[in-house]
Protein backbone atom coordinates (compact mmCIF):
# COMPACT_ATOMS: atom_id res chain seq x y z
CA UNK A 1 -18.08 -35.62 1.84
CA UNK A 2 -17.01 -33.55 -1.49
CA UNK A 3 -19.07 -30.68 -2.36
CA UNK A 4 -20.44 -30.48 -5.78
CA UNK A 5 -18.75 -28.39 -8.01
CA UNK A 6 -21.26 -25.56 -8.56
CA UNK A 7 -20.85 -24.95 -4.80
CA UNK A 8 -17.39 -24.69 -4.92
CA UNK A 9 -17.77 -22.09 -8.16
CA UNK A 10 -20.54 -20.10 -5.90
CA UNK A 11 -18.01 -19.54 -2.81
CA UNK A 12 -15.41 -19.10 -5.46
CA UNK A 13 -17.63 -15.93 -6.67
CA UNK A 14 -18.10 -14.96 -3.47
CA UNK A 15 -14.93 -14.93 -2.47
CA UNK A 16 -13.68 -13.19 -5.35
CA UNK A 17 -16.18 -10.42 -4.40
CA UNK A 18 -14.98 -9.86 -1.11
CA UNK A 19 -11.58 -9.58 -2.15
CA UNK A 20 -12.84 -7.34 -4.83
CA UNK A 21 -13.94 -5.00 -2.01
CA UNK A 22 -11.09 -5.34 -0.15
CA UNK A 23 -8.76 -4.38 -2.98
CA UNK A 24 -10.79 -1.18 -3.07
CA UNK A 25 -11.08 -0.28 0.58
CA UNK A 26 -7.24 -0.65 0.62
CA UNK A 27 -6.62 1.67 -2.32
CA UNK A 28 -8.99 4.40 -1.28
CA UNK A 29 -7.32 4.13 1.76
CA UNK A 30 -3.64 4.44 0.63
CA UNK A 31 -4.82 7.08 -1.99
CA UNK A 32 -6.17 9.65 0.86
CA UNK A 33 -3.09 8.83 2.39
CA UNK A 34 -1.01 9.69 -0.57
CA UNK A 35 -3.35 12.74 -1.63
CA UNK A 36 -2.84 14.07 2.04
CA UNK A 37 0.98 13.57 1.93
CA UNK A 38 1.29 15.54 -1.59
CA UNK A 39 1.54 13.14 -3.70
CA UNK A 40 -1.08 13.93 -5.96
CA UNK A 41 0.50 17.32 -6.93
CA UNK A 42 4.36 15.29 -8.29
CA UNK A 43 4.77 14.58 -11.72
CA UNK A 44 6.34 10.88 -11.64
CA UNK A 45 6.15 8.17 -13.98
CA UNK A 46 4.16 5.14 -12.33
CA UNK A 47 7.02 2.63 -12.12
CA UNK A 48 9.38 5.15 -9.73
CA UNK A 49 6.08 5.60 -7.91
CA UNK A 50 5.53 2.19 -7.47
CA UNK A 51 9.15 1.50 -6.58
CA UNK A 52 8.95 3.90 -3.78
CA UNK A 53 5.81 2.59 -2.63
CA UNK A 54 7.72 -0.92 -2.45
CA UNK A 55 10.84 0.55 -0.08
CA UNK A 56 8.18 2.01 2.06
CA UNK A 57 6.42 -1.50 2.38
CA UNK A 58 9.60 -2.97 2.59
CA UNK A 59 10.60 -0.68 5.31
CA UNK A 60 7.31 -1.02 7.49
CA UNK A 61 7.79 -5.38 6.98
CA UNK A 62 11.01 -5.25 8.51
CA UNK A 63 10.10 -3.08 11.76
CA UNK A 64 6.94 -5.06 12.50
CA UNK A 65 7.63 -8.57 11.94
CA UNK A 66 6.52 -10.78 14.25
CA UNK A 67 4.82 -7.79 15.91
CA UNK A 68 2.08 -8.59 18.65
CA UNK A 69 0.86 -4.85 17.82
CA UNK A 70 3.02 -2.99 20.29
CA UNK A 71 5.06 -1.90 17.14
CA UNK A 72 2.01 -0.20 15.79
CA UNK A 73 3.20 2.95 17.60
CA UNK A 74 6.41 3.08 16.20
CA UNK A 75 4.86 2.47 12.67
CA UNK A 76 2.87 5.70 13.11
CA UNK A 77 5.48 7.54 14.23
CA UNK A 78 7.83 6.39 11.48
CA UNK A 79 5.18 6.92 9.05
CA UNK A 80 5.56 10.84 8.38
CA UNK A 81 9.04 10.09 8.21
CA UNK A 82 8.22 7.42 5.63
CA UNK A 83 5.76 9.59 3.88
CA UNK A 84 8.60 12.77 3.80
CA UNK A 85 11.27 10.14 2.72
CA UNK A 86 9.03 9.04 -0.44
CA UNK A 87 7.93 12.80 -1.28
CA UNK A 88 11.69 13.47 -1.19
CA UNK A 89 12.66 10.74 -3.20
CA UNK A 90 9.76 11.60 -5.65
CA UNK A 91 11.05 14.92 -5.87
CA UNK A 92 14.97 13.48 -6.54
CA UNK A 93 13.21 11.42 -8.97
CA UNK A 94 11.60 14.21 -10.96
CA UNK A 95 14.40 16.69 -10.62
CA UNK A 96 16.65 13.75 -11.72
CA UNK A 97 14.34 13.40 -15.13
CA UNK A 98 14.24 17.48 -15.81
């Protein structure tokens, strides 16, 4: 049985909502994080920002793939060096554009 259209535009809507919120909850989340790690205080252009941001993604992919959450741990405690490796390479960055 097919749904009628304006029920498929309805979840649509809904949908979109919810990942709406989720987008949020995820940036408010990663902007503490950044705020507590010093981030907020380095002058850097958006793009280098955003290119660190993608090695430390990149970086946390590759160690948990395939996890079963046992490598959760490991994340965490790789994470402040994560966090100390993007300050530093902020702080390369900016130096490098003085």
């Amino acid at each position: 049985m097919k749904k009628p259209t304006s029920k498929i535009r309805e979840e649509l809507a809904r949908l979109q909502e919810q990942l709406k919120q989720a987008e949020t909850r995820d940036a408010e989340r990663i902007g503490r994080i950044a705020l507590k790690a010093g981030l907020g205080e380095i002058e850097i252009d958006d793009a280098d920002l955003q290119a660190a941001f993608e090695d430390v993604a990149k970086r946390f992919r590759g160690t948990n793939a395939g996890s079963n959450g046992k490598g959760k741990t490991a994340a965490r405690t790789t994470g402040t060096s994560s966090a100390t490796s993007l300050s530093a390479s902020a702080a390369t960055s900016q130096a490098g554009e003085a």
